[in-house]
C-alpha atoms as a PDB file:
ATOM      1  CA  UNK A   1     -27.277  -0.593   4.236  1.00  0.00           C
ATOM      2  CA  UNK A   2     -27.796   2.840   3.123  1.00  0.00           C
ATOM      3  CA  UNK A   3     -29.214   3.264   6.978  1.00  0.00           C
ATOM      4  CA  UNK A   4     -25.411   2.551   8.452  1.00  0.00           C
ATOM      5  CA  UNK A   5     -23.999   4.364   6.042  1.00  0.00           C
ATOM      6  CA  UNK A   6     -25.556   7.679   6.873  1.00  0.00           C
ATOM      7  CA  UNK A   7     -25.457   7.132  10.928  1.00  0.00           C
ATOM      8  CA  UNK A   8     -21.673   6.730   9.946  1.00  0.00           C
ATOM      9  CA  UNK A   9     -21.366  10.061   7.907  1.00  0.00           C
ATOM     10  CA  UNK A  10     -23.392  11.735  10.943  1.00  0.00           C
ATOM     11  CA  UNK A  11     -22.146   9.738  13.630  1.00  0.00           C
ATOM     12  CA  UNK A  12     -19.152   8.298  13.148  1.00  0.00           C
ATOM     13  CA  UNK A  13     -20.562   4.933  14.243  1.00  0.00           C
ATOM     14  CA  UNK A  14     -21.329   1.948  12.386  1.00  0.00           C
ATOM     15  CA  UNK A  15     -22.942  -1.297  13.553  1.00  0.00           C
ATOM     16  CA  UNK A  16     -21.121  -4.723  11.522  1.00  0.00           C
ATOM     17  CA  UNK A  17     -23.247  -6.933  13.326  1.00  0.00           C
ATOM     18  CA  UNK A  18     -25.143  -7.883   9.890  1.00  0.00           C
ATOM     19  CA  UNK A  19     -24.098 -11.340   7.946  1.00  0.00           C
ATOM     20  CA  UNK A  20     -20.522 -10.963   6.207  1.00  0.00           C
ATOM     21  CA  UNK A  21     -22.352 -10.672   2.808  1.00  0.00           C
ATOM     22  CA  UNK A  22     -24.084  -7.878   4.230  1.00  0.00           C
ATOM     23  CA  UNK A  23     -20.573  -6.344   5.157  1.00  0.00           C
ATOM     24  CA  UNK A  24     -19.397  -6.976   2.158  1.00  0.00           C
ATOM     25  CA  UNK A  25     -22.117  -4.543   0.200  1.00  0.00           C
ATOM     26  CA  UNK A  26     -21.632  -1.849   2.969  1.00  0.00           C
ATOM     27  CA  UNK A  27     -17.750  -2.234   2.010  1.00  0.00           C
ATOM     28  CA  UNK A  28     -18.184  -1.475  -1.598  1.00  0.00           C
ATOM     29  CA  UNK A  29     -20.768   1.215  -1.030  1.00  0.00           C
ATOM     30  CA  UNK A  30     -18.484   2.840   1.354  1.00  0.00           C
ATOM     31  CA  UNK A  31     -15.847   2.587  -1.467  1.00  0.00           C
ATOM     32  CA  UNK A  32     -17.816   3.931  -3.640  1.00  0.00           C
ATOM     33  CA  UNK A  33     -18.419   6.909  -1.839  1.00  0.00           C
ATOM     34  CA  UNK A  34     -14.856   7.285  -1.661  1.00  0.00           C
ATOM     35  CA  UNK A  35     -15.083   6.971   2.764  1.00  0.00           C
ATOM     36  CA  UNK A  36     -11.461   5.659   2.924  1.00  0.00           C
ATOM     37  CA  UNK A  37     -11.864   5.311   6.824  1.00  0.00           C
ATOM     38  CA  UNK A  38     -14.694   3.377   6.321  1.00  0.00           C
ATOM     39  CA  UNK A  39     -13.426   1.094   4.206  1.00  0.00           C
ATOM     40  CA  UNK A  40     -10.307   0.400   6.222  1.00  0.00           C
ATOM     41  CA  UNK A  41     -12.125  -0.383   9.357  1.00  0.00           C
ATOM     42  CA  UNK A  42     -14.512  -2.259   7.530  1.00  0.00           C
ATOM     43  CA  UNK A  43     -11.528  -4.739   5.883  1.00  0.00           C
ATOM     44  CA  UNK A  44     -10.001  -4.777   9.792  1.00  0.00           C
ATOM     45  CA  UNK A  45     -13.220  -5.591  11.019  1.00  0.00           C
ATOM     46  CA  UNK A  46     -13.813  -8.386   8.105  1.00  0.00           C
ATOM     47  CA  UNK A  47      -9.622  -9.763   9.011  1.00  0.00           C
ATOM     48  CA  UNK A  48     -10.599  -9.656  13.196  1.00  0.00           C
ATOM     49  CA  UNK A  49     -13.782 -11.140  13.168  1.00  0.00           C
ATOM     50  CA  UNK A  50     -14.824 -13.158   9.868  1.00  0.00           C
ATOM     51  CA  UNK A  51     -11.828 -15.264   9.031  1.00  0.00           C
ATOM     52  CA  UNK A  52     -13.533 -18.143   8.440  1.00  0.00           C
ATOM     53  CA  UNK A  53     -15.828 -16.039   5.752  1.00  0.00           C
ATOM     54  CA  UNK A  54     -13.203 -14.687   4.075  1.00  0.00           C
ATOM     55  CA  UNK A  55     -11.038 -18.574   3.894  1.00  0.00           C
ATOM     56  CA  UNK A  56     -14.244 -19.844   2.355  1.00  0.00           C
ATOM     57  CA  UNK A  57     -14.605 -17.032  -0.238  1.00  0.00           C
ATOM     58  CA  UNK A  58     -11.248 -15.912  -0.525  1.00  0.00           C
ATOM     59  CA  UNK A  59     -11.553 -16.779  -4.668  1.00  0.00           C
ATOM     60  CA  UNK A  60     -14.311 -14.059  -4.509  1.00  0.00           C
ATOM     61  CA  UNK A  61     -12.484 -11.202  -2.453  1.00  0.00           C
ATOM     62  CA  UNK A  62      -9.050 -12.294  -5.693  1.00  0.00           C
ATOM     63  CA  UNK A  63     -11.137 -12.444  -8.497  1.00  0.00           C
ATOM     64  CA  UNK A  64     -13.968 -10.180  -8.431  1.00  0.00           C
ATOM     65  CA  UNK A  65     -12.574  -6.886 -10.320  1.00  0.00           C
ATOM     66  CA  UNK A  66     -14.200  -4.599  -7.610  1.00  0.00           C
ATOM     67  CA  UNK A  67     -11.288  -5.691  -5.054  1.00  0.00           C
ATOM     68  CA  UNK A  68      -8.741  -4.781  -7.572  1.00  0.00           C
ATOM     69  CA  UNK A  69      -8.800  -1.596  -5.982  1.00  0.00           C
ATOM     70  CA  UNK A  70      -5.921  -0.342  -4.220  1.00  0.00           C
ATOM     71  CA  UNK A  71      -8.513   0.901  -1.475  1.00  0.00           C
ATOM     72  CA  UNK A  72      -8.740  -2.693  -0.643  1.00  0.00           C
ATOM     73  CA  UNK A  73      -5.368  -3.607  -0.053  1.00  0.00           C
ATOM     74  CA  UNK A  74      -5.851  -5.110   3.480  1.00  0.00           C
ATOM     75  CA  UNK A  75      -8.023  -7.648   2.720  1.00  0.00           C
ATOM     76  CA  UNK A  76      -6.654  -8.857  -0.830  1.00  0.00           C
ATOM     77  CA  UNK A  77      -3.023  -8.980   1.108  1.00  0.00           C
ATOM     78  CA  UNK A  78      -4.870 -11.048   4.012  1.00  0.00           C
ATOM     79  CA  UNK A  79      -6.276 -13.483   1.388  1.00  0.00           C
ATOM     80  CA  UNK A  80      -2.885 -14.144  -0.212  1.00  0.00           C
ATOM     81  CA  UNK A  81      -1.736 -14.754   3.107  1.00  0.00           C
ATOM     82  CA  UNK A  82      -3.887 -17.598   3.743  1.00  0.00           C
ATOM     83  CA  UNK A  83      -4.115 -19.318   0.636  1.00  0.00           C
ATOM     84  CA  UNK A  84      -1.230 -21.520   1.519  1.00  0.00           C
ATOM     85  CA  UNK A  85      -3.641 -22.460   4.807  1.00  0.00           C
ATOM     86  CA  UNK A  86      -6.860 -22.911   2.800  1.00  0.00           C
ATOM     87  CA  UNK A  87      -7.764 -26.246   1.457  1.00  0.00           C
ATOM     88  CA  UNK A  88      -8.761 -27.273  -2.034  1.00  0.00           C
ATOM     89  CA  UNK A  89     -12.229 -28.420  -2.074  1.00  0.00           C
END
């Protein structure tokens, strides 16, 4: 993680092929060191290309405290947008 962090801060590149609970850590980390870019493409990324993650964890991304955060607006706004669409299990 820490590795695509720092190509990011030296590169401006950033490779999200990892597993979504990979992407998940590197979103948080990024958050926590405040890389508001980061974090935006990051959500975009997770919205584009990991719906189905997101519809089966989408009580994780509204109840866990650290997405609470106004940084991570996108994807909480996403998930209330597809609660209607995701069944009860």
């Amino acid at each position: 993680m820490k590795k695509n962090i720092f190509r990011f801060l030296y590169c401006g590149k950033i490779d999200l092929s990892v597993e979504a609970v990979d992407i998940l850590t590197l979103l948080t980390t990024a958050n926590e060191f405040e890389l508001e870019s980061l974090v935006v493409h990051i959500q975009e990324f997770l919205i584009d290309n990991q719906k189905d993650f997101i519809k089966n964890n989408v009580t994780k991304f509204l109840d866990d405290n650290i997405f609470e955060s106004n940084n991570f607006k996108l994807i909480r706004n996403y998930c209330l947008e597809i609660i209607p669409d995701t069944p009860n299990d």
